[in-house]
PDBML (XML) file of the C-alpha atoms, coordinates in Angstrom:
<?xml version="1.0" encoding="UTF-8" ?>
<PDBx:datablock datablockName="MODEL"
   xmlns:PDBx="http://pdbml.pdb.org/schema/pdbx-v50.xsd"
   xmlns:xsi="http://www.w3.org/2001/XMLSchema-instance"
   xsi:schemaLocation="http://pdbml.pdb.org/schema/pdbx-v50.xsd pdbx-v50.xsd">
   <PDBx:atom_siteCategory>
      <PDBx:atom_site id="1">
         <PDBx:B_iso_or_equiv>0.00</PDBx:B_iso_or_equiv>
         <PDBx:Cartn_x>81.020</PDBx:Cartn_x>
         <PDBx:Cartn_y>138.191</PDBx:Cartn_y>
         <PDBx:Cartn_z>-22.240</PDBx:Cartn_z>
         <PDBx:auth_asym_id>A</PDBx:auth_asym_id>
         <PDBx:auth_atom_id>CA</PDBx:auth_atom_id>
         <PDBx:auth_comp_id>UNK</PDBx:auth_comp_id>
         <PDBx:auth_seq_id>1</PDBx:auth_seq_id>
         <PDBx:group_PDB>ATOM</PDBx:group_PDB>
         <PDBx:label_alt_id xsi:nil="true" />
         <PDBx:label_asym_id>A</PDBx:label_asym_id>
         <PDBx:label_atom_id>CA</PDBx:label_atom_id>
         <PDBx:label_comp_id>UNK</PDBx:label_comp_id>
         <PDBx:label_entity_id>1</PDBx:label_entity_id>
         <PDBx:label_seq_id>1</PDBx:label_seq_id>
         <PDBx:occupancy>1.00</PDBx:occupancy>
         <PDBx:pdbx_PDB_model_num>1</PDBx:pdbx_PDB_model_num>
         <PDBx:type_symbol>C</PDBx:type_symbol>
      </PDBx:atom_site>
      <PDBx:atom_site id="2">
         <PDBx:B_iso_or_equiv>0.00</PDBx:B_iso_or_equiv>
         <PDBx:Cartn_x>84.237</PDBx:Cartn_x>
         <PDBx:Cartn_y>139.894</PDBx:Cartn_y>
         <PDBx:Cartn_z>-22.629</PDBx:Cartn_z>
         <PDBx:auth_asym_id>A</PDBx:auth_asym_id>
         <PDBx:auth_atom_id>CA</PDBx:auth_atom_id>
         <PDBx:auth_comp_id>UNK</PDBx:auth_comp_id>
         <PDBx:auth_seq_id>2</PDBx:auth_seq_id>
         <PDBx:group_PDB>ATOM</PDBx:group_PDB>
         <PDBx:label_alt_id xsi:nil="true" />
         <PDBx:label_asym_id>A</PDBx:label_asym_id>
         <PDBx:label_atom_id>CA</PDBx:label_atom_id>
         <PDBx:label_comp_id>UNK</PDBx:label_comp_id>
         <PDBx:label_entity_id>1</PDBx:label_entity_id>
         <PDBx:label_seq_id>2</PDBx:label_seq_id>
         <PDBx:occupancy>1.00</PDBx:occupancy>
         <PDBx:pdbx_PDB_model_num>1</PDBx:pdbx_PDB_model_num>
         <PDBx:type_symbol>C</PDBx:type_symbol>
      </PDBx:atom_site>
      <PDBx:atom_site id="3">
         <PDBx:B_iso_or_equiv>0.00</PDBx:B_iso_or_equiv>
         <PDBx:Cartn_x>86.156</PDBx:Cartn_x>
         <PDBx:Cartn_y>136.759</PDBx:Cartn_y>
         <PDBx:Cartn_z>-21.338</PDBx:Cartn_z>
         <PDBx:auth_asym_id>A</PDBx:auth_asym_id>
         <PDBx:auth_atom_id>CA</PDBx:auth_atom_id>
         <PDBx:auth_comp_id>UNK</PDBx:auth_comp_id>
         <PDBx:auth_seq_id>3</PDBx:auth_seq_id>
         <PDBx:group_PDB>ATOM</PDBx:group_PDB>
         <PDBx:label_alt_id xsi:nil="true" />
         <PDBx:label_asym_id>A</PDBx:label_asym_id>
         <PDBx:label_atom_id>CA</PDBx:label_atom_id>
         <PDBx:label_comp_id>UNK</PDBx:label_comp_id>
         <PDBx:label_entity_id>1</PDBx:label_entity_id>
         <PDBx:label_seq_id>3</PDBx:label_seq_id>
         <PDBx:occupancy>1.00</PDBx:occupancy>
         <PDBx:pdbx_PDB_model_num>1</PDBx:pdbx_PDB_model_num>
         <PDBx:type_symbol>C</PDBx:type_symbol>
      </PDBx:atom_site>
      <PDBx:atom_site id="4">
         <PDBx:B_iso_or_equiv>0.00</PDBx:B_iso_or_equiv>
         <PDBx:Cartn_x>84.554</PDBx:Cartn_x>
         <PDBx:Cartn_y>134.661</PDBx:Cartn_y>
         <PDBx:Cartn_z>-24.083</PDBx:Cartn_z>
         <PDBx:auth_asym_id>A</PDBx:auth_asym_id>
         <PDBx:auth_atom_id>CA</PDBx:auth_atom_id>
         <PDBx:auth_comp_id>UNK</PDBx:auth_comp_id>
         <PDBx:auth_seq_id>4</PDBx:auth_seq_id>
         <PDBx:group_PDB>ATOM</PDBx:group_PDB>
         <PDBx:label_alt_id xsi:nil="true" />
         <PDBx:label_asym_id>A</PDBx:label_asym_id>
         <PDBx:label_atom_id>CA</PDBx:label_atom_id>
         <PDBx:label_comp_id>UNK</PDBx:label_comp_id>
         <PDBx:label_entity_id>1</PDBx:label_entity_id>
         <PDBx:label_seq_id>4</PDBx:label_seq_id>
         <PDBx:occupancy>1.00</PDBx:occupancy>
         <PDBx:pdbx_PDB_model_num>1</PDBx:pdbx_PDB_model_num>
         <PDBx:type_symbol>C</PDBx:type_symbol>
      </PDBx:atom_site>
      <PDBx:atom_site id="5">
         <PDBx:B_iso_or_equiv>0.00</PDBx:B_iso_or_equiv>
         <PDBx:Cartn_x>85.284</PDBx:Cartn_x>
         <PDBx:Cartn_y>136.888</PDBx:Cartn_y>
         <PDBx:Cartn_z>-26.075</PDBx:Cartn_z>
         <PDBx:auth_asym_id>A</PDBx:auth_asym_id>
         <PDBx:auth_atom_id>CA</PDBx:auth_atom_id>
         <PDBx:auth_comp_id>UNK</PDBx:auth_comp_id>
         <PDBx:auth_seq_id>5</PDBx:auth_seq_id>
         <PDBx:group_PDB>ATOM</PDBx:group_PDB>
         <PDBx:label_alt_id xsi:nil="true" />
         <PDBx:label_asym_id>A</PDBx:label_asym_id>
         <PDBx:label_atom_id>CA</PDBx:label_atom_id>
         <PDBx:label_comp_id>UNK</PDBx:label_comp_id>
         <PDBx:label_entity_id>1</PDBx:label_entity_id>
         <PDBx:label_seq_id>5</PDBx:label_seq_id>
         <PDBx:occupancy>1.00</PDBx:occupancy>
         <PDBx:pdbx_PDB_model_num>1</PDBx:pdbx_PDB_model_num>
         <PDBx:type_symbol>C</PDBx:type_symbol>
      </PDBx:atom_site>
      <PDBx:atom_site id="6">
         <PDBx:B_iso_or_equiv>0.00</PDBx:B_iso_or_equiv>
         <PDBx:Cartn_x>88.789</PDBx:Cartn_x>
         <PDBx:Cartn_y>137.576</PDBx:Cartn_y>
         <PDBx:Cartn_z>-25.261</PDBx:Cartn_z>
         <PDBx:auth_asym_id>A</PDBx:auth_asym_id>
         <PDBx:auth_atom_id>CA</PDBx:auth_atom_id>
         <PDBx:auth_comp_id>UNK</PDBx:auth_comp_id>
         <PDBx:auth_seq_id>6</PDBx:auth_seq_id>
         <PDBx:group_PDB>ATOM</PDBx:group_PDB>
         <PDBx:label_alt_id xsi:nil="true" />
         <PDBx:label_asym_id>A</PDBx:label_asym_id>
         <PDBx:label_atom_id>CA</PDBx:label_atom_id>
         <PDBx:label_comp_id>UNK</PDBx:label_comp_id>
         <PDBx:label_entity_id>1</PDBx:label_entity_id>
         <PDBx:label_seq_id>6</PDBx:label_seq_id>
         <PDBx:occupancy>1.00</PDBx:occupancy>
         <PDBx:pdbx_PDB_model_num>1</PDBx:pdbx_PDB_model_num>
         <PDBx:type_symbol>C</PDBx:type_symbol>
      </PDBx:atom_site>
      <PDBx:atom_site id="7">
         <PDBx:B_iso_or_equiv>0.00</PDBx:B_iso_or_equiv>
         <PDBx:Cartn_x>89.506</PDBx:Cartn_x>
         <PDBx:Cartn_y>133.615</PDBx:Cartn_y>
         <PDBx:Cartn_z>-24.958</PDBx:Cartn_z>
         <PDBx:auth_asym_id>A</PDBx:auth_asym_id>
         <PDBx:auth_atom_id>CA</PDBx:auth_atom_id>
         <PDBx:auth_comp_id>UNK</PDBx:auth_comp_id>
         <PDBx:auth_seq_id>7</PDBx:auth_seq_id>
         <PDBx:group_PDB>ATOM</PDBx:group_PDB>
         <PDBx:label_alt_id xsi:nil="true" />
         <PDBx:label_asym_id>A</PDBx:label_asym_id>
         <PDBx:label_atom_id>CA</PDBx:label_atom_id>
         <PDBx:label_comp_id>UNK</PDBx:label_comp_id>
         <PDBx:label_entity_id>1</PDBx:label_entity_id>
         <PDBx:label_seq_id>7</PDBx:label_seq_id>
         <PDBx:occupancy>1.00</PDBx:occupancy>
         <PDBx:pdbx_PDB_model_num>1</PDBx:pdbx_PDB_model_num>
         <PDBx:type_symbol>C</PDBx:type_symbol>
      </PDBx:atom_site>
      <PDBx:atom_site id="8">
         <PDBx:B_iso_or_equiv>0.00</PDBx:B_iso_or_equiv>
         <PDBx:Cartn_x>88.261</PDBx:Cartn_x>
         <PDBx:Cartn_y>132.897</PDBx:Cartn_y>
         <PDBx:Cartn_z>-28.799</PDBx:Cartn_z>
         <PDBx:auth_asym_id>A</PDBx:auth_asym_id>
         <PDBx:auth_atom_id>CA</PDBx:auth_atom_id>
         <PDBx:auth_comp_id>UNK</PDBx:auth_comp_id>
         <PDBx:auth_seq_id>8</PDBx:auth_seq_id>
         <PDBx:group_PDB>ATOM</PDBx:group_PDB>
         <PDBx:label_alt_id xsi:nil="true" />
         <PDBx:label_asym_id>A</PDBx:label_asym_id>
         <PDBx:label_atom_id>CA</PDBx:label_atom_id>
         <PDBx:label_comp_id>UNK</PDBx:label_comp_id>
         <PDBx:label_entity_id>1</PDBx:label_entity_id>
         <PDBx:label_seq_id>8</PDBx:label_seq_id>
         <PDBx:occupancy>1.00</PDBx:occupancy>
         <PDBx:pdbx_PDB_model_num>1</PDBx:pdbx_PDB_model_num>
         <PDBx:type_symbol>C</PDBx:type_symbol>
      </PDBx:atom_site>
      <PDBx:atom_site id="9">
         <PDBx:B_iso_or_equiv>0.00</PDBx:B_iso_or_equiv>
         <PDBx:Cartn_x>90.311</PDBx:Cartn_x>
         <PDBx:Cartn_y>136.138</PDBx:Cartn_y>
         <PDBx:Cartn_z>-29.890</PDBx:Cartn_z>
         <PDBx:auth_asym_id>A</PDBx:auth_asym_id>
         <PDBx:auth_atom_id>CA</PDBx:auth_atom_id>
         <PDBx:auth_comp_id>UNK</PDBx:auth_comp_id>
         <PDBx:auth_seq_id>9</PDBx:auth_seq_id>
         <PDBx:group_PDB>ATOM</PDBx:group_PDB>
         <PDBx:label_alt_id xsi:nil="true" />
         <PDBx:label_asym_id>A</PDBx:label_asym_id>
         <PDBx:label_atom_id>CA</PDBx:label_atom_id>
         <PDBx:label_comp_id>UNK</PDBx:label_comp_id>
         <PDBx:label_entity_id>1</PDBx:label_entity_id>
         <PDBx:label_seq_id>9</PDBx:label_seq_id>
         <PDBx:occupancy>1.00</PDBx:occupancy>
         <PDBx:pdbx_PDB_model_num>1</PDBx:pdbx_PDB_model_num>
         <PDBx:type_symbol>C</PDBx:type_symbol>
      </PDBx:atom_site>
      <PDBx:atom_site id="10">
         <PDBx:B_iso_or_equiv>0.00</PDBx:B_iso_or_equiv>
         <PDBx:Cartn_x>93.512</PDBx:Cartn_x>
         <PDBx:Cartn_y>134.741</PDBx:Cartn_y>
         <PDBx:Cartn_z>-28.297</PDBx:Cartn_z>
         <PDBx:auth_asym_id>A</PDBx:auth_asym_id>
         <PDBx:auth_atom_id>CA</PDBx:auth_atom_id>
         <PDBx:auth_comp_id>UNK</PDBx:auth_comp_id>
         <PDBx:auth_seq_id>10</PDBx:auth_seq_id>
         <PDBx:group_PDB>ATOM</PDBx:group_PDB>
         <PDBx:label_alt_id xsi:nil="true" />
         <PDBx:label_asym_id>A</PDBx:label_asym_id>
         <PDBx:label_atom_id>CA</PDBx:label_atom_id>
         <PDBx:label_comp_id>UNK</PDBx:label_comp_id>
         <PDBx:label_entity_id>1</PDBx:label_entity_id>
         <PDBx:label_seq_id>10</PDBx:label_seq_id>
         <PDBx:occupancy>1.00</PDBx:occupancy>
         <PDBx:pdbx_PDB_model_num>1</PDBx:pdbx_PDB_model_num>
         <PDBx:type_symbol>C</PDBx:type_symbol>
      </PDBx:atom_site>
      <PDBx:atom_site id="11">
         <PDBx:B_iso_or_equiv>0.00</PDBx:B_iso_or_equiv>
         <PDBx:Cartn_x>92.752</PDBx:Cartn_x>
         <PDBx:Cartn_y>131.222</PDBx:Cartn_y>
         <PDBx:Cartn_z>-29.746</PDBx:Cartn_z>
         <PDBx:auth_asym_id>A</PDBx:auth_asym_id>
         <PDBx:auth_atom_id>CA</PDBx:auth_atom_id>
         <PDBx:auth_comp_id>UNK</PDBx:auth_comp_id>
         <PDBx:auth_seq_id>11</PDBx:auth_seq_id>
         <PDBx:group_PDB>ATOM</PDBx:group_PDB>
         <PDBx:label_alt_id xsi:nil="true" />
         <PDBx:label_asym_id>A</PDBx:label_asym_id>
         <PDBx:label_atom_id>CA</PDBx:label_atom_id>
         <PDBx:label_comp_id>UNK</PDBx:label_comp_id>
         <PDBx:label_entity_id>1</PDBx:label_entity_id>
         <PDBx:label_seq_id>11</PDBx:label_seq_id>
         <PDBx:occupancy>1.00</PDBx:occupancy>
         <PDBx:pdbx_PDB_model_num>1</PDBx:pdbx_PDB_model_num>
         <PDBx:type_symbol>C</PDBx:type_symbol>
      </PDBx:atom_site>
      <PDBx:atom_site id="12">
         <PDBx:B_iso_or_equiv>0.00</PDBx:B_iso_or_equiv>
         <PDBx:Cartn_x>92.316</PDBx:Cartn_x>
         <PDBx:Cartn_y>132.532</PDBx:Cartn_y>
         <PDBx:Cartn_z>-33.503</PDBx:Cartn_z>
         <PDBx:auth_asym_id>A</PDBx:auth_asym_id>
         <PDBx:auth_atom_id>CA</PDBx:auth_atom_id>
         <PDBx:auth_comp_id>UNK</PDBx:auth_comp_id>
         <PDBx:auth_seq_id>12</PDBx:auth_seq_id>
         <PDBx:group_PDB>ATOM</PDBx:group_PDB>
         <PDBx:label_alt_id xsi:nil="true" />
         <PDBx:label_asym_id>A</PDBx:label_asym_id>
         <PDBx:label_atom_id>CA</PDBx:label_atom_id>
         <PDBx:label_comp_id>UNK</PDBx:label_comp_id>
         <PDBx:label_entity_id>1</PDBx:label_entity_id>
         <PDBx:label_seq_id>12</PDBx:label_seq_id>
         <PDBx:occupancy>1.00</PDBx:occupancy>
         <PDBx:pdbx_PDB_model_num>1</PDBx:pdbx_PDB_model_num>
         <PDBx:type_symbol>C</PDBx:type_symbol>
      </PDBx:atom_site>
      <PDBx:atom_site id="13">
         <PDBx:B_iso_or_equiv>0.00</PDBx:B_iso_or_equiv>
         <PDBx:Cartn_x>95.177</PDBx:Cartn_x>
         <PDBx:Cartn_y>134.796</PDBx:Cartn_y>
         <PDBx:Cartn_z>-32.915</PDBx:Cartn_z>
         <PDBx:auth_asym_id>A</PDBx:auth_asym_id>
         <PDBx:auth_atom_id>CA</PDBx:auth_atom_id>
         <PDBx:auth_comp_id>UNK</PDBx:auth_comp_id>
         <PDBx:auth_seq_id>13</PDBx:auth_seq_id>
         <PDBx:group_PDB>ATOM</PDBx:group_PDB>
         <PDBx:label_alt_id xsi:nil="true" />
         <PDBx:label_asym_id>A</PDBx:label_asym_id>
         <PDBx:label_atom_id>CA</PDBx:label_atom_id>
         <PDBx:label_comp_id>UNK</PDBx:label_comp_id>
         <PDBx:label_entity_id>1</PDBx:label_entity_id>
         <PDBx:label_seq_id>13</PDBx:label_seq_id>
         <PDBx:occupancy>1.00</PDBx:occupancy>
         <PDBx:pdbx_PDB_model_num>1</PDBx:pdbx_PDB_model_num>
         <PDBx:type_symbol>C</PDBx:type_symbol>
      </PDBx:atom_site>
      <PDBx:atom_site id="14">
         <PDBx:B_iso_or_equiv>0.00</PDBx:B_iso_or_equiv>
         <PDBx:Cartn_x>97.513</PDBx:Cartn_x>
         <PDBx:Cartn_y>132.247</PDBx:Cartn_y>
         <PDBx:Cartn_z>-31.542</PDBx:Cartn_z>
         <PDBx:auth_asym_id>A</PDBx:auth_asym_id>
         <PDBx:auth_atom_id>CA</PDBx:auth_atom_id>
         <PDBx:auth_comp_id>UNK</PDBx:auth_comp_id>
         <PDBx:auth_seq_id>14</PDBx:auth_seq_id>
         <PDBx:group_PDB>ATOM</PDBx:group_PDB>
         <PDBx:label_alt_id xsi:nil="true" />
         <PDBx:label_asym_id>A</PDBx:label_asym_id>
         <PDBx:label_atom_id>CA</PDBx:label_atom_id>
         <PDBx:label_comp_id>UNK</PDBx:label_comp_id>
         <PDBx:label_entity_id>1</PDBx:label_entity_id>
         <PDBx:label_seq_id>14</PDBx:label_seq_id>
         <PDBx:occupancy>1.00</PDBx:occupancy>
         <PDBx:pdbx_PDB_model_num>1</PDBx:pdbx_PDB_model_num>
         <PDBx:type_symbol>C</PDBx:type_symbol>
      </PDBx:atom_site>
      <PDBx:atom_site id="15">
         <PDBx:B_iso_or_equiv>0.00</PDBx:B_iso_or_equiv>
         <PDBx:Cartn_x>96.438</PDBx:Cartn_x>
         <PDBx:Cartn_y>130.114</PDBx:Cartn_y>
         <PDBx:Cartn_z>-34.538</PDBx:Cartn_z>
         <PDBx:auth_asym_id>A</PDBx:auth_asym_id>
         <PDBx:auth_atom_id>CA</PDBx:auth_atom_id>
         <PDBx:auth_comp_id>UNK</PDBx:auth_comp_id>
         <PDBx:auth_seq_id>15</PDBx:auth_seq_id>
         <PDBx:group_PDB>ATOM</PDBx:group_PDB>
         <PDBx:label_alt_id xsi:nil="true" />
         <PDBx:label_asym_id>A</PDBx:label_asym_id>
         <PDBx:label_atom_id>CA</PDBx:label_atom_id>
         <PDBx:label_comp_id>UNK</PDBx:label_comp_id>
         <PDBx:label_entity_id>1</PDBx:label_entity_id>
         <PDBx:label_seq_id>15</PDBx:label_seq_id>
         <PDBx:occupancy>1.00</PDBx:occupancy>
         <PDBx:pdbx_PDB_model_num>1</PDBx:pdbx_PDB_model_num>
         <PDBx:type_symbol>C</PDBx:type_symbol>
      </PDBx:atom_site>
      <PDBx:atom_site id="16">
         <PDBx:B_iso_or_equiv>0.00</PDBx:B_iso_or_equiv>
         <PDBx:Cartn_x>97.314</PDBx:Cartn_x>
         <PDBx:Cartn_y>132.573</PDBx:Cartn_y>
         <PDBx:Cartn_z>-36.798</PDBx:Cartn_z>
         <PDBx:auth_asym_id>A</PDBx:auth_asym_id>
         <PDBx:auth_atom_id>CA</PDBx:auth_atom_id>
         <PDBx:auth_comp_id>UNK</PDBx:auth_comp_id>
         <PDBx:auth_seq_id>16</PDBx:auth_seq_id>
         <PDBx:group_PDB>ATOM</PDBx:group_PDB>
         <PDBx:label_alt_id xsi:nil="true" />
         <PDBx:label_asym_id>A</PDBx:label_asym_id>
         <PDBx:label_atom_id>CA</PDBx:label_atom_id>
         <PDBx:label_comp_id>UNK</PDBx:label_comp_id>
         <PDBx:label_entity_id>1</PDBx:label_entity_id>
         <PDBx:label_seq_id>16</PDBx:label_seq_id>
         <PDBx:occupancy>1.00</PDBx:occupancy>
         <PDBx:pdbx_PDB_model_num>1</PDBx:pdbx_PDB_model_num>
         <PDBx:type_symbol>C</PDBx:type_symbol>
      </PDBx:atom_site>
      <PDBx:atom_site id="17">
         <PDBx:B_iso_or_equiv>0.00</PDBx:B_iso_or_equiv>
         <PDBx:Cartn_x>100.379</PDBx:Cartn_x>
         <PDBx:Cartn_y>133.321</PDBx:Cartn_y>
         <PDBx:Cartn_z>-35.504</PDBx:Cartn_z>
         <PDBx:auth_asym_id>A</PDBx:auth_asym_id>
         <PDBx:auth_atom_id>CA</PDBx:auth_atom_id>
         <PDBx:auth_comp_id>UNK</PDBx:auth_comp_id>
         <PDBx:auth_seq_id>17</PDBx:auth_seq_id>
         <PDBx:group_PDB>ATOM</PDBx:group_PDB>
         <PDBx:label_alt_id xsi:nil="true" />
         <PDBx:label_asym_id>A</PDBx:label_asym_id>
         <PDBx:label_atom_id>CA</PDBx:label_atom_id>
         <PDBx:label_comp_id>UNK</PDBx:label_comp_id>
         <PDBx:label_entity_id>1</PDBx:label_entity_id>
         <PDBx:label_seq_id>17</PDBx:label_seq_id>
         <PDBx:occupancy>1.00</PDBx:occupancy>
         <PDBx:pdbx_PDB_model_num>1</PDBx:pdbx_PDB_model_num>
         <PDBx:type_symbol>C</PDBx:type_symbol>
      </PDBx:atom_site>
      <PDBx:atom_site id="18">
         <PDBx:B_iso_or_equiv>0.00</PDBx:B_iso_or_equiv>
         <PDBx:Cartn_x>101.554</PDBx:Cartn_x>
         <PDBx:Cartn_y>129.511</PDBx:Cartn_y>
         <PDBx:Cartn_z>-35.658</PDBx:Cartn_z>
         <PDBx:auth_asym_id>A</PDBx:auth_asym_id>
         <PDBx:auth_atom_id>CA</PDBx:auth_atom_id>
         <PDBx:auth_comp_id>UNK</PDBx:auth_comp_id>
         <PDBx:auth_seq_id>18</PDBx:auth_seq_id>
         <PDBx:group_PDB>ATOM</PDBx:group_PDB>
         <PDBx:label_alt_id xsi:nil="true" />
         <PDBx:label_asym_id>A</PDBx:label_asym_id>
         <PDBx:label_atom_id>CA</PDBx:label_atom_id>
         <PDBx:label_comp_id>UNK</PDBx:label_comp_id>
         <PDBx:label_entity_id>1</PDBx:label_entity_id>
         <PDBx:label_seq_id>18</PDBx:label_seq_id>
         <PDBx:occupancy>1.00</PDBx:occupancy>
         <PDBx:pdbx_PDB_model_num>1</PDBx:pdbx_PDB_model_num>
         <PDBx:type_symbol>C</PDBx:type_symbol>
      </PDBx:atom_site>
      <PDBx:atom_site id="19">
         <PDBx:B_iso_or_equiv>0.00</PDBx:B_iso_or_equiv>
         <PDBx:Cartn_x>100.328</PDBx:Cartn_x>
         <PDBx:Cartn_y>129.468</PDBx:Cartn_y>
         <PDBx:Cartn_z>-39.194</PDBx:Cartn_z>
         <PDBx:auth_asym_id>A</PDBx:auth_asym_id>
         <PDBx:auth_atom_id>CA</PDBx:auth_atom_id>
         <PDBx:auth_comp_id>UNK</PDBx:auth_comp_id>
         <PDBx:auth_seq_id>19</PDBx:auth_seq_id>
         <PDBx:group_PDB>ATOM</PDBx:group_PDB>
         <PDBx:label_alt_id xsi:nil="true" />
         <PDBx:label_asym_id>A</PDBx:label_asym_id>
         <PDBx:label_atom_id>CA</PDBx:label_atom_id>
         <PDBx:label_comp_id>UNK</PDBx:label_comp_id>
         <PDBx:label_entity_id>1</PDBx:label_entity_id>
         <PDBx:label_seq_id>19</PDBx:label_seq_id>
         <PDBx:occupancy>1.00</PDBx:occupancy>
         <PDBx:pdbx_PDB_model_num>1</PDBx:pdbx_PDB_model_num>
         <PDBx:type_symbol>C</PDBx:type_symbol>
      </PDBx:atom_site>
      <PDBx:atom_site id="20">
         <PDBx:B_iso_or_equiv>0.00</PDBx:B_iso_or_equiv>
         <PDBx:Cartn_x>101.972</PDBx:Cartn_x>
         <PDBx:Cartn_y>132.527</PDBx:Cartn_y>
         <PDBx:Cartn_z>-40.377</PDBx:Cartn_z>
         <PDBx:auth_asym_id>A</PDBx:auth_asym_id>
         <PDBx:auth_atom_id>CA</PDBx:auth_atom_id>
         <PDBx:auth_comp_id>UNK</PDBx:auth_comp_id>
         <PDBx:auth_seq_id>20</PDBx:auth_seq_id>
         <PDBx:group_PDB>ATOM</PDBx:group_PDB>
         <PDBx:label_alt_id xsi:nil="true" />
         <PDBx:label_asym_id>A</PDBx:label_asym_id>
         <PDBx:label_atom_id>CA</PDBx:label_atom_id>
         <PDBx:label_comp_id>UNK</PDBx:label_comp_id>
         <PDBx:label_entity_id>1</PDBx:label_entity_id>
         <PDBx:label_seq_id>20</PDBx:label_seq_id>
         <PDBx:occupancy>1.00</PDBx:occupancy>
         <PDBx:pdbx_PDB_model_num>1</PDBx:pdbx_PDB_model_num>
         <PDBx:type_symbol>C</PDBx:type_symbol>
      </PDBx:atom_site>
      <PDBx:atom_site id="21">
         <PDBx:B_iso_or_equiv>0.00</PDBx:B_iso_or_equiv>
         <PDBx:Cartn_x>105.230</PDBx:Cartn_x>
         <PDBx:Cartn_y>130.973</PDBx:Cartn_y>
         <PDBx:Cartn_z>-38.889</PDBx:Cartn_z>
         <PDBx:auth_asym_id>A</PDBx:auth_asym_id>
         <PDBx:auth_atom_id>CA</PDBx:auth_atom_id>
         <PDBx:auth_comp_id>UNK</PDBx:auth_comp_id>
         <PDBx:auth_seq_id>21</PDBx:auth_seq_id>
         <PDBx:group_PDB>ATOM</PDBx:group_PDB>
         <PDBx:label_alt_id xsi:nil="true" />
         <PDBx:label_asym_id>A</PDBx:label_asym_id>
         <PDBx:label_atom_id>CA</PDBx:label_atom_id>
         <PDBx:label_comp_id>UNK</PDBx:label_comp_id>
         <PDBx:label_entity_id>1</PDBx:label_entity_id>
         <PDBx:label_seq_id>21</PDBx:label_seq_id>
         <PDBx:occupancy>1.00</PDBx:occupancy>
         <PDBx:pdbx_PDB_model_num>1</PDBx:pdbx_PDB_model_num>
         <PDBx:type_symbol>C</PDBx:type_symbol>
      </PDBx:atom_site>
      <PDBx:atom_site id="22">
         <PDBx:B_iso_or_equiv>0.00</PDBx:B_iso_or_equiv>
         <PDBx:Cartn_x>105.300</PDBx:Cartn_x>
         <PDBx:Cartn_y>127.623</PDBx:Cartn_y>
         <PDBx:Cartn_z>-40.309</PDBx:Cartn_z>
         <PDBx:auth_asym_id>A</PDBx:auth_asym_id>
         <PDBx:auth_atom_id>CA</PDBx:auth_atom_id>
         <PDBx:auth_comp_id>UNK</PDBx:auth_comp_id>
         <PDBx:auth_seq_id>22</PDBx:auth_seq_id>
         <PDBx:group_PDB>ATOM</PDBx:group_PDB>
         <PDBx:label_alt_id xsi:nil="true" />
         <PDBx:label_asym_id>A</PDBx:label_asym_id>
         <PDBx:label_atom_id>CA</PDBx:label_atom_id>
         <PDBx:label_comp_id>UNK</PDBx:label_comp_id>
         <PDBx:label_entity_id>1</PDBx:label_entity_id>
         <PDBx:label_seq_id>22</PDBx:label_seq_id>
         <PDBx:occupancy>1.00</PDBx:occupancy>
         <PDBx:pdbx_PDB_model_num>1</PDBx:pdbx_PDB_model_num>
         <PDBx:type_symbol>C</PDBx:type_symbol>
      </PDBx:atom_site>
      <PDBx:atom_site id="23">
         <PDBx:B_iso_or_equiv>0.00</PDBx:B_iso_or_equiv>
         <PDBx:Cartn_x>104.389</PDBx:Cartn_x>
         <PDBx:Cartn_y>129.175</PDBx:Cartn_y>
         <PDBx:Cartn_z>-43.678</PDBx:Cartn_z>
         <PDBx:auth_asym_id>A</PDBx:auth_asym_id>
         <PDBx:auth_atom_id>CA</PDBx:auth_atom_id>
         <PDBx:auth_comp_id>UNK</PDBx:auth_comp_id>
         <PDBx:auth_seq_id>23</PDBx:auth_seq_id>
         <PDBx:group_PDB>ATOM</PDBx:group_PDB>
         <PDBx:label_alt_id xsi:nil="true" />
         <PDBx:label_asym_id>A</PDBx:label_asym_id>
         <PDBx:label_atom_id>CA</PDBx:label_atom_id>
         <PDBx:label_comp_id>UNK</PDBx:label_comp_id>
         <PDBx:label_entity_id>1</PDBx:label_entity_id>
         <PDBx:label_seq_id>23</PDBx:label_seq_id>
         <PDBx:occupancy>1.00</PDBx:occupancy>
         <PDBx:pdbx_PDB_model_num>1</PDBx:pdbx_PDB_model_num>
         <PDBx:type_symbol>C</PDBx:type_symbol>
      </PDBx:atom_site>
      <PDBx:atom_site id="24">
         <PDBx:B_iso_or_equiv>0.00</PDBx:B_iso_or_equiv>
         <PDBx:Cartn_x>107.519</PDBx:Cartn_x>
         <PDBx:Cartn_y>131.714</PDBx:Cartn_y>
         <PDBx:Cartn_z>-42.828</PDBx:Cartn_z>
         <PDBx:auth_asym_id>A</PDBx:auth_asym_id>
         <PDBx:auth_atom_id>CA</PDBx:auth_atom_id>
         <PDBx:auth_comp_id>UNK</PDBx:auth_comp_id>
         <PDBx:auth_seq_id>24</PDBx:auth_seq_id>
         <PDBx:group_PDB>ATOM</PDBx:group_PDB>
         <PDBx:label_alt_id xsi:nil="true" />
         <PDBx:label_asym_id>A</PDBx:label_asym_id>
         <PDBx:label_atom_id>CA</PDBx:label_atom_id>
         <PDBx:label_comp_id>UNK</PDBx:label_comp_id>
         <PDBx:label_entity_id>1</PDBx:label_entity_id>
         <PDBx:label_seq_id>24</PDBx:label_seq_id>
         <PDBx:occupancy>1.00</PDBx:occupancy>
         <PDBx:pdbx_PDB_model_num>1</PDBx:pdbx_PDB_model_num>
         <PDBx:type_symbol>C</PDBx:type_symbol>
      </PDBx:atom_site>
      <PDBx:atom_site id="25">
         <PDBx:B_iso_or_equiv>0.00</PDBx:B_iso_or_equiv>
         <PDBx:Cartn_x>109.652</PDBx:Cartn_x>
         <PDBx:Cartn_y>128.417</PDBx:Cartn_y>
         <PDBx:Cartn_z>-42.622</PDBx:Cartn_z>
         <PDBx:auth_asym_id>A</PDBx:auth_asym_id>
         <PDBx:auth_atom_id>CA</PDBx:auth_atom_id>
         <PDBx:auth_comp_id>UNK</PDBx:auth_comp_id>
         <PDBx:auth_seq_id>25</PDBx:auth_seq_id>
         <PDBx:group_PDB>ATOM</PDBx:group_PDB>
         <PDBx:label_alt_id xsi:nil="true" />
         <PDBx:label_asym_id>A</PDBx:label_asym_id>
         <PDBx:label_atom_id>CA</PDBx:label_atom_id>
         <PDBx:label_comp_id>UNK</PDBx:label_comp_id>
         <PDBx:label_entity_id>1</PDBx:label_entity_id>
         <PDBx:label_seq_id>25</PDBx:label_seq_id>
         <PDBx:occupancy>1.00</PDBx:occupancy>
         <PDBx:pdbx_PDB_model_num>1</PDBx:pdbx_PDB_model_num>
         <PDBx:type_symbol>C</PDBx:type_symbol>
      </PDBx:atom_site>
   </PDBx:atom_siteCategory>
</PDBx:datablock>
């Protein structure tokens, strides 16, 4: 449970961060 968990955090997170770059730009 704490993989799944862990996996969908750094997916959302790693989304985020993308996002938060190419709105940066």
């Amino acid at each position: 449970c704490v993989m799944i968990a862990l996996i969908v955090f750094i997916a959302v997170n790693g989304g985020t961060q993308k996002r938060k770059a190419a709105l940066h730009t």
